[in-house]
Protein backbone atom coordinates (compact mmCIF):
# COMPACT_ATOMS: atom_id res chain seq x y z
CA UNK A 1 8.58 40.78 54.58
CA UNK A 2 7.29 38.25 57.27
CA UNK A 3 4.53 35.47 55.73
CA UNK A 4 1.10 36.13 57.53
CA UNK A 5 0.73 33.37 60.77
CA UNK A 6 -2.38 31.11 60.97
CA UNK A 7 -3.63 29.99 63.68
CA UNK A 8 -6.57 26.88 63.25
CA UNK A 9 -8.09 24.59 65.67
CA UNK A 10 -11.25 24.24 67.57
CA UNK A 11 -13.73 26.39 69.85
CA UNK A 12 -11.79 27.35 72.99
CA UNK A 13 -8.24 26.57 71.76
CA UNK A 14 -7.16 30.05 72.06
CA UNK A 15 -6.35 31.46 68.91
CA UNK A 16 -7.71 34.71 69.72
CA UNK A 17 -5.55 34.81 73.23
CA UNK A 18 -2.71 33.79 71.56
CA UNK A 19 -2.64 35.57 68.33
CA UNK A 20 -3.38 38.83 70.24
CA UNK A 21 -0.07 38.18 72.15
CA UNK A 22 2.02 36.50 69.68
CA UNK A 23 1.09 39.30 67.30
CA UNK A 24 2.30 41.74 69.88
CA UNK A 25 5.44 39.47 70.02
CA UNK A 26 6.06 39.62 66.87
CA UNK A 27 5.14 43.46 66.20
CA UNK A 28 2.61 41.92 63.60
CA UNK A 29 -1.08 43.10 63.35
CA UNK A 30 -3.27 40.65 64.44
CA UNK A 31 -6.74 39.92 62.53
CA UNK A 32 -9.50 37.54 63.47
CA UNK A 33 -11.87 36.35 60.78
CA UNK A 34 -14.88 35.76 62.55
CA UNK A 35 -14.85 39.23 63.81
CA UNK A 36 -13.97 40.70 60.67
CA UNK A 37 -16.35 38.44 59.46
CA UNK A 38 -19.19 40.01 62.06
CA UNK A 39 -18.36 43.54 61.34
CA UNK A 40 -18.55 43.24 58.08
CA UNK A 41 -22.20 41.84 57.86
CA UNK A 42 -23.01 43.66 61.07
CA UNK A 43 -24.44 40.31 62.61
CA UNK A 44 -23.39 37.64 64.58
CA UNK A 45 -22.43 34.22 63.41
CA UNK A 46 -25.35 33.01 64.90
CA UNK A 47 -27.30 35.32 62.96
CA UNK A 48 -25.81 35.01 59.84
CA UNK A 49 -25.90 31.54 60.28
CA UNK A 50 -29.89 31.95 60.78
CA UNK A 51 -30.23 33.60 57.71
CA UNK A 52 -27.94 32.33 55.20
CA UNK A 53 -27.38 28.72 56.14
CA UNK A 54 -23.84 27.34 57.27
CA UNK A 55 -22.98 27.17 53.47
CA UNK A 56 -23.54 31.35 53.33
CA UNK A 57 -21.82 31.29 56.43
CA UNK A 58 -18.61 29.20 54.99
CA UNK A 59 -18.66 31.56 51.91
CA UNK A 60 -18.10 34.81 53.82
CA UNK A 61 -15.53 33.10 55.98
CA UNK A 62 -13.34 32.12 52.58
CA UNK A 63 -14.07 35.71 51.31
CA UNK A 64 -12.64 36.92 54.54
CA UNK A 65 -9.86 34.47 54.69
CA UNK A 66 -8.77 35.92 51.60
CA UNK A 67 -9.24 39.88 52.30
CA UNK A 68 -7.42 39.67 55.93
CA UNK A 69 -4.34 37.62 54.59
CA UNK A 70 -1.34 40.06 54.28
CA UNK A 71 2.50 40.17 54.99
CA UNK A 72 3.02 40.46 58.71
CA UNK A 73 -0.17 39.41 60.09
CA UNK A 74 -1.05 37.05 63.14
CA UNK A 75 -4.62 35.22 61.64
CA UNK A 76 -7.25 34.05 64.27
CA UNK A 77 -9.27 31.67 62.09
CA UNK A 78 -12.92 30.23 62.73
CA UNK A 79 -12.66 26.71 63.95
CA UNK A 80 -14.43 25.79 60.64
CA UNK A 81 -12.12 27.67 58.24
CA UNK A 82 -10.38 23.82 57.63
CA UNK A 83 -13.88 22.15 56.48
CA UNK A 84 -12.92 23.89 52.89
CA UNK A 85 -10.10 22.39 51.18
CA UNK A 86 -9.81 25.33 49.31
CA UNK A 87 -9.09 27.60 52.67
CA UNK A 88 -6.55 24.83 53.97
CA UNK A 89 -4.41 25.01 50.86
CA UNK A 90 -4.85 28.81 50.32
CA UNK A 91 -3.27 28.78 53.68
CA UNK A 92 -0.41 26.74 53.44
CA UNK A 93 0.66 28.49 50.23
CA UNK A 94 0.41 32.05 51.82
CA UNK A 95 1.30 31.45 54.80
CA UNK A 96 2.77 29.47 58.23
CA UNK A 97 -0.22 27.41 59.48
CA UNK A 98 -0.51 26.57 63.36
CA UNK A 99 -2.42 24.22 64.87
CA UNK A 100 -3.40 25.25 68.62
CA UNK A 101 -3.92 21.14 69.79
CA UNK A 102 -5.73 20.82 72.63
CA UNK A 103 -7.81 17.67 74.44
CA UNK A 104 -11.65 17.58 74.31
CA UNK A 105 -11.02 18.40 78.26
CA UNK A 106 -9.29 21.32 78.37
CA UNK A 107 -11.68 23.14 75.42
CA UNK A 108 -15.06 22.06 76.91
CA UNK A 109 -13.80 23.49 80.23
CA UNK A 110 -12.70 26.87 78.46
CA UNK A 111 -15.96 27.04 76.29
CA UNK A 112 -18.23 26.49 79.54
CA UNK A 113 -16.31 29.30 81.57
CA UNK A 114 -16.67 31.68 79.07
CA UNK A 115 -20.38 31.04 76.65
CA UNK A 116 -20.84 32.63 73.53
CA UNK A 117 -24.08 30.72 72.37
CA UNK A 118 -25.22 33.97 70.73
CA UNK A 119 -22.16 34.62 68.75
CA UNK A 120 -21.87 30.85 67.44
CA UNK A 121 -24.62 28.05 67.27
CA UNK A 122 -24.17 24.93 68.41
CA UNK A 123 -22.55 22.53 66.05
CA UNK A 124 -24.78 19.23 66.81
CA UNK A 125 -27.58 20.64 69.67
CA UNK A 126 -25.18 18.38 71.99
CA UNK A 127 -23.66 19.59 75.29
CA UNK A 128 -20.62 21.06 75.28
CA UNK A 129 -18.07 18.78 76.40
CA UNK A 130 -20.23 16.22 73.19
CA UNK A 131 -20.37 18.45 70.94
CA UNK A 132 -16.18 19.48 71.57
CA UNK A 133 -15.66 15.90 71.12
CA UNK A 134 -17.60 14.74 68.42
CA UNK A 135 -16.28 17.96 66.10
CA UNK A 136 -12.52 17.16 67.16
CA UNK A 137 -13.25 13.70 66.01
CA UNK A 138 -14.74 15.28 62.75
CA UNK A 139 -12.05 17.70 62.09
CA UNK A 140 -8.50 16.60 63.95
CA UNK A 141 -7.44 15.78 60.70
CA UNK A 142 -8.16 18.22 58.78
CA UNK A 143 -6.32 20.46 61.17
CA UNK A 144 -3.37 18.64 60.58
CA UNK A 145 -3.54 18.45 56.99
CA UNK A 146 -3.39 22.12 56.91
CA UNK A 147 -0.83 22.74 59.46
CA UNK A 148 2.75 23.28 59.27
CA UNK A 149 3.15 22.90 62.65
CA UNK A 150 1.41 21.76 65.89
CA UNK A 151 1.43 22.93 68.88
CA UNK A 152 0.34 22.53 72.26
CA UNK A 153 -2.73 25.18 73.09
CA UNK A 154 -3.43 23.82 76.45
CA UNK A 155 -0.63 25.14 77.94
CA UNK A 156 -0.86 28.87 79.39
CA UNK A 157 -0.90 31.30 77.00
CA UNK A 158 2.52 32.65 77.53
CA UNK A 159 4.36 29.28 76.75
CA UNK A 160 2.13 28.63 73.74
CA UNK A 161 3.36 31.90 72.44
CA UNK A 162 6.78 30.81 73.60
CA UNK A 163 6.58 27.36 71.69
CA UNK A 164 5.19 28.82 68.52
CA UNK A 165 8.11 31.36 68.41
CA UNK A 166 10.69 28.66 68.82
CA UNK A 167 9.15 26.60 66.31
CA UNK A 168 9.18 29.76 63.50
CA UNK A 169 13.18 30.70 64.51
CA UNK A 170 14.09 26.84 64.24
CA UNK A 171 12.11 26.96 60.97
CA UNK A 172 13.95 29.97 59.98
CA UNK A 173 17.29 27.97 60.47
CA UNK A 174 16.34 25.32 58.62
């Protein structure tokens, strides 16, 4: 039996990319909250955010944390999973928690190639490359409260899936 993977850090960092491939690496399933999240409530994030306030918001995301989390499982969480203390140490006792680092740079450029305004509201009503920096500041720490290990998510996706597996096997030796 293989612990379920988490993968946490902010907007653009690529925890979808990666845990679709490292999942596929691994011959894991891969899960991401926010869309089970979506599917579930059949809205968006911005919609349910609308509705039911960030707080109603946060509440499904724990409930989801909880239901997706299983043996063999690559987790894509939302970049606000870590703001709950409950949802950082309900990871780290289920499971291996990865931090995908990356500079305020690197994930304003990614989050300006490829908007989603409509599936997730803006943080602070700031531009992006603002808003990426002020939230980092907010939430760096958090991130690595949670983790077990960080690792570099502005490299290409390939060597980020290639770092994470050498970290797990040296882990494994350990």
């Amino acid at each position: 039996m293989t612990l379920p993977i988490f993968l946490t850090g902010a907007r653009g960092c690529g925890k979808t990319t990666i845990g679709v491939q490292l999942a596929r690496v691994r011959d894991c399933q891969f899960v991401d909250t926010d869309r089970v999240l979506q599917d579930q409530a059949q809205m968006t994030v911005a919609s349910i955010v609308e509705k039911e306030g960030w707080s109603g918001f946060r509440a499904r995301e724990t409930a989801t944390l909880q239901s997706v989390t299983a043996p063999s499982t690559v987790i894509a969480t939302g970049g606000g999973i870590i703001l709950s203390e409950f949802n950082r140490q309900f990871m780290r006792e289920q499971g291996i928690v990865i931090y995908l680092c990356a500079p305020v740079d690197v994930l304003a450029q990614r989050l300006e190639a490829t908007p989603k305004a409509t599936q997730r509201p803006t943080l602070t009503g700031k531009p992006i490359s603002e808003e990426v920096s002020d939230i980092l500041a907010e939430r760096d720490a958090l991130y690595r409260e949670a983790a077990h290990y960080v690792v570099d998510g502005a490299q290409d996706p390939e060597s980020v899936v290639e770092e994470i597996q050498t970290v797990l096997l040296l882990a494994r030796a350990s």
